[in-house]
C-alpha atoms as a PDB file:
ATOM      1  CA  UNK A   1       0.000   0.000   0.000  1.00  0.00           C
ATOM      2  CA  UNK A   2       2.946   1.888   0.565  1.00  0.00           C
ATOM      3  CA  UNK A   3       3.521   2.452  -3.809  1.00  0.00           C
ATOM      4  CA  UNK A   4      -0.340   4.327  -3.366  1.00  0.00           C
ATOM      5  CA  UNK A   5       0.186   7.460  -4.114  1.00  0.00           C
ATOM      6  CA  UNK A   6      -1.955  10.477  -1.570  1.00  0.00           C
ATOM      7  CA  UNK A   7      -0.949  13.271  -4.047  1.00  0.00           C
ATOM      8  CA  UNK A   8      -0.191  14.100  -7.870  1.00  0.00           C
ATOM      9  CA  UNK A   9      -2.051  11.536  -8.802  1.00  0.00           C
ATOM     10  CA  UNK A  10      -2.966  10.797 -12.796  1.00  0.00           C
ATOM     11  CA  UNK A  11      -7.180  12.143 -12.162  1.00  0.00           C
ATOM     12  CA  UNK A  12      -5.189  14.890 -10.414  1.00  0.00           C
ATOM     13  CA  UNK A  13      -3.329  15.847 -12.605  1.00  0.00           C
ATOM     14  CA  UNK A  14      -5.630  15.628 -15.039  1.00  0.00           C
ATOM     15  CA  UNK A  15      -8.388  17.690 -13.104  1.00  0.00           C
ATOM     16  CA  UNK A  16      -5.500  20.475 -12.814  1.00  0.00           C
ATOM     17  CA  UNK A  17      -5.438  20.115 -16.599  1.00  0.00           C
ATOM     18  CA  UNK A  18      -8.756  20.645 -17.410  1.00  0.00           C
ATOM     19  CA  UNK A  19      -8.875  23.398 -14.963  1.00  0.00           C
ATOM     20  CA  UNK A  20      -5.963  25.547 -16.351  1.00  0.00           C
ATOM     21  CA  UNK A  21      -7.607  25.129 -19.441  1.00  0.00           C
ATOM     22  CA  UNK A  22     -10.654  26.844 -17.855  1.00  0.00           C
ATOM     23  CA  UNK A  23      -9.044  29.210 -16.519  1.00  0.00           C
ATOM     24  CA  UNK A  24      -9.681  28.644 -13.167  1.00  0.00           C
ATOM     25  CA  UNK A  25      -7.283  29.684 -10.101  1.00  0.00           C
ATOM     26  CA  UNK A  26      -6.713  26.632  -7.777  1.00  0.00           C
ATOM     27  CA  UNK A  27      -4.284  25.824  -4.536  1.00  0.00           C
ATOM     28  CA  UNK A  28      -3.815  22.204  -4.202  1.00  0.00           C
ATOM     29  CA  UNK A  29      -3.403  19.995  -1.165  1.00  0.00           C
ATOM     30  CA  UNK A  30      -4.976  22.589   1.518  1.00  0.00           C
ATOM     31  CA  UNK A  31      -3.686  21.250   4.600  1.00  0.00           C
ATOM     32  CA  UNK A  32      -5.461  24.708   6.692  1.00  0.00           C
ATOM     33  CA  UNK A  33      -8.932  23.023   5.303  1.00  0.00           C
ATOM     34  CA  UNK A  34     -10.910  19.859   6.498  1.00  0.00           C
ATOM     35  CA  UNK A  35      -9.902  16.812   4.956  1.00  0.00           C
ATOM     36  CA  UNK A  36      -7.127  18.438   3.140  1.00  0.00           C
ATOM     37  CA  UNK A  37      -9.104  19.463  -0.402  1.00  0.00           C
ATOM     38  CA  UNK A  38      -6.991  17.764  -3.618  1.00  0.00           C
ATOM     39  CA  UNK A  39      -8.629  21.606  -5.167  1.00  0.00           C
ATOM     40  CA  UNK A  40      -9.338  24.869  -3.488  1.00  0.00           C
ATOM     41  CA  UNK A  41     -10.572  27.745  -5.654  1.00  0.00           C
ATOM     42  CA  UNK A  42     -10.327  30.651  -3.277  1.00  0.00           C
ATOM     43  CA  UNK A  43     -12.917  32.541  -5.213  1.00  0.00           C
ATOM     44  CA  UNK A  44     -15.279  30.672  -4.770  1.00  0.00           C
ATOM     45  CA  UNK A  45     -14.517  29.016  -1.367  1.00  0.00           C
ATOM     46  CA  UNK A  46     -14.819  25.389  -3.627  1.00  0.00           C
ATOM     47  CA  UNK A  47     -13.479  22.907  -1.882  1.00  0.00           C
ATOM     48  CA  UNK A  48     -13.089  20.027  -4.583  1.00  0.00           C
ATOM     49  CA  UNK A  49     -12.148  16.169  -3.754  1.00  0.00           C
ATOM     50  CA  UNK A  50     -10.826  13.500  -6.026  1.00  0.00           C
ATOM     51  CA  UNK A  51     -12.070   9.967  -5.099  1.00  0.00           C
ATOM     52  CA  UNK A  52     -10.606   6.490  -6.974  1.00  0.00           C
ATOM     53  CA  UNK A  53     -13.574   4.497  -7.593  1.00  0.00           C
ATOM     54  CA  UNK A  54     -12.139   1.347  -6.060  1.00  0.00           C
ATOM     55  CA  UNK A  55     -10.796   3.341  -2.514  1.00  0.00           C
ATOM     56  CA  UNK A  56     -14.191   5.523  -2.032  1.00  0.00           C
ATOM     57  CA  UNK A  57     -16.618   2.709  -3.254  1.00  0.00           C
ATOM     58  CA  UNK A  58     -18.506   4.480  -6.080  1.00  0.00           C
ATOM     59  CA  UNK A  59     -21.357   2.526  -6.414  1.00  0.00           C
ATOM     60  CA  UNK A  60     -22.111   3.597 -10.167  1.00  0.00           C
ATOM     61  CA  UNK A  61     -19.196   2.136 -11.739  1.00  0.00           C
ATOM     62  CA  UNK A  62     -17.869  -1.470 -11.980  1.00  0.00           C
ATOM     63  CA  UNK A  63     -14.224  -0.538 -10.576  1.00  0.00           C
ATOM     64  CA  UNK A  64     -16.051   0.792  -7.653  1.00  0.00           C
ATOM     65  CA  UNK A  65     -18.703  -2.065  -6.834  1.00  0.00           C
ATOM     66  CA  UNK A  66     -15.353  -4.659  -7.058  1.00  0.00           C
ATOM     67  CA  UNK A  67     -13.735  -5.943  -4.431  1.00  0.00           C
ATOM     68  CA  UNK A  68     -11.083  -8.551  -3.796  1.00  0.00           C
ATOM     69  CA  UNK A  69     -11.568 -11.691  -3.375  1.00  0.00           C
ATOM     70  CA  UNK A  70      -9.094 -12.575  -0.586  1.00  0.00           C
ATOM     71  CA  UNK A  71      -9.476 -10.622   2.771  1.00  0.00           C
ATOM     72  CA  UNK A  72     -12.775  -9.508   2.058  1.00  0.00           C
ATOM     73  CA  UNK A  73     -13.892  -8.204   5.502  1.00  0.00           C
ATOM     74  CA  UNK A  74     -10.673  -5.881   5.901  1.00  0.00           C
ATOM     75  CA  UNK A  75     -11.694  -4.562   2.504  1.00  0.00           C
ATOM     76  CA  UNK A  76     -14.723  -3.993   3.159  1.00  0.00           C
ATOM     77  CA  UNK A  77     -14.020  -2.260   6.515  1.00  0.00           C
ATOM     78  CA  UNK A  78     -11.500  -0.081   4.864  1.00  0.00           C
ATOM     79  CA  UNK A  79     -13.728   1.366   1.867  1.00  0.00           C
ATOM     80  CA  UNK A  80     -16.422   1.685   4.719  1.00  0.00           C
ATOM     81  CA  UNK A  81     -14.428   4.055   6.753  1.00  0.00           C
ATOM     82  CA  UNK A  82     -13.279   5.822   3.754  1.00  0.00           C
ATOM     83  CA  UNK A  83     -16.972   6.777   3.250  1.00  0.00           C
ATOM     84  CA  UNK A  84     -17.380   7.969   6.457  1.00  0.00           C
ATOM     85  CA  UNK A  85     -14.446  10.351   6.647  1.00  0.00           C
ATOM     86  CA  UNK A  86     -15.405  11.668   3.146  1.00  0.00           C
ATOM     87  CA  UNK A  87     -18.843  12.763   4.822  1.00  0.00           C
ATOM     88  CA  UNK A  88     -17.480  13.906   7.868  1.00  0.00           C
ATOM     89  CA  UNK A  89     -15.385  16.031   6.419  1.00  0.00           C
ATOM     90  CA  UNK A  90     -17.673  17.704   3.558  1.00  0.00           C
ATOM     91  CA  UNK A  91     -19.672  18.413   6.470  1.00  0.00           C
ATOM     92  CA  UNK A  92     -17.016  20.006   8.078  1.00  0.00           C
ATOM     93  CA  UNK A  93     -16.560  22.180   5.125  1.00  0.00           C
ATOM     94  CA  UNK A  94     -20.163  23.252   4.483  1.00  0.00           C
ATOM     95  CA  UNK A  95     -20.065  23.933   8.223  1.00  0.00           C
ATOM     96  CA  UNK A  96     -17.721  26.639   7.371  1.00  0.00           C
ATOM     97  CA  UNK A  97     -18.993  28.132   4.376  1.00  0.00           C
ATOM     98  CA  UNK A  98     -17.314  26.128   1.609  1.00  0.00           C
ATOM     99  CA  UNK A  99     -18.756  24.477  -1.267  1.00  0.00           C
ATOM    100  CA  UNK A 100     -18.089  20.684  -1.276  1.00  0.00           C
ATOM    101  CA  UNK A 101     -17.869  18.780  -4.932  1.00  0.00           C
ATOM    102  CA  UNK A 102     -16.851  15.398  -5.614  1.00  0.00           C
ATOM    103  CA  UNK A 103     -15.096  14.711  -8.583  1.00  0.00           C
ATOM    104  CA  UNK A 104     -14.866  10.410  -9.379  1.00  0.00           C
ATOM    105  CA  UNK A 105     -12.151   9.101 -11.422  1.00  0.00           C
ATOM    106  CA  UNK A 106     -13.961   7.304 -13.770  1.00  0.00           C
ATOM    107  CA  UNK A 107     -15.734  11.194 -14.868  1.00  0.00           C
ATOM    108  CA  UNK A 108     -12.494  12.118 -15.874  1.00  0.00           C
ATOM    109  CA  UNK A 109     -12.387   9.548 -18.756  1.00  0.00           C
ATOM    110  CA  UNK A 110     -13.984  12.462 -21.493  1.00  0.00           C
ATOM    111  CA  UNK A 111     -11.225  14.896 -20.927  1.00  0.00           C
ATOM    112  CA  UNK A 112     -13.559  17.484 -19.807  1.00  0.00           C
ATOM    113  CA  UNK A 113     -14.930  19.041 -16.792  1.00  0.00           C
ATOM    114  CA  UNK A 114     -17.464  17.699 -14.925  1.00  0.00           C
ATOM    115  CA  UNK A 115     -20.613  19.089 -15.917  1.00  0.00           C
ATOM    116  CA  UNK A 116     -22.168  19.980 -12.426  1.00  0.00           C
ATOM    117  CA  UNK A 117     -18.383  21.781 -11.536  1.00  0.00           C
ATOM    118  CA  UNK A 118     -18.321  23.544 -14.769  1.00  0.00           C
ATOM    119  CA  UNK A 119     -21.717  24.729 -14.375  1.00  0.00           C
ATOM    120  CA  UNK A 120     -20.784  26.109 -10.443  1.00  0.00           C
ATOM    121  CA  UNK A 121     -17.174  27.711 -11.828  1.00  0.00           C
ATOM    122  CA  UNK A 122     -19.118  29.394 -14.270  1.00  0.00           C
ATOM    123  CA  UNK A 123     -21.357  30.898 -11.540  1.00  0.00           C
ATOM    124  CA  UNK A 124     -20.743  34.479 -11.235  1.00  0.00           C
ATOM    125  CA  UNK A 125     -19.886  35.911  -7.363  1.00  0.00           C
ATOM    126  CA  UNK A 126     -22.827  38.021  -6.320  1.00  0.00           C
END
């Protein structure tokens, strides 16, 4: 588990992509925020969160509903508690004031921006 990489990862990086392309100013990695956002656009207080199917259990693609077949139970656990933090902590966010969006891997596929997050970046500040 050690060769899992927590930062830089290839959605990452290809989030930041898509969102130079936009235009958009971004701070990565906020360690001052809840949960440490992968995205923070300070304009908007937008706190945004990359999730791997297979480590946050998206239900709505096959990577996410698979599991292994050996040690099922610690598995299981594991992508459980993942869940839970990643609620706890958008909570903690909205608490504050932020906007929370969650960005899956398997979105990034089309080499665009998520429609929902294009749609809010394109919001203008009242």
């Amino acid at each position: 588990m050690q060769a899992v990489r927590r930062q830089r990862t290839r959605p990452e990086e290809a989030l930041a992509l898509l969102l130079r392309k936009a235009g958009v100013k971004f701070r990565r990695n906020v360690r001052s925020l809840p949960g440490s956002p992968d995205f923070y656009v300070p304009t908007q207080r937008l706190a945004v969160f990359i999730h791997g199917c297979f480590w946050h259990g998206h239900r709505h693609c096959a990577k996410g509903r698979s599991r292994p077949k050996s040690n099922c139970s610690y598995w299981r656990r594991k992508i459980t508690i993942n869940q839970q933090r990643d609620q706890r902590v958008a909570r903690q966010l909205r608490r504050l004031g932020y906007s929370v969006y969650t960005v899956w891997e398997c979105q990034l596929t089309s080499n665009r921006l998520p429609p929902r997050l294009l749609a809010r970046l394109t919001v203008p500040l009242l």
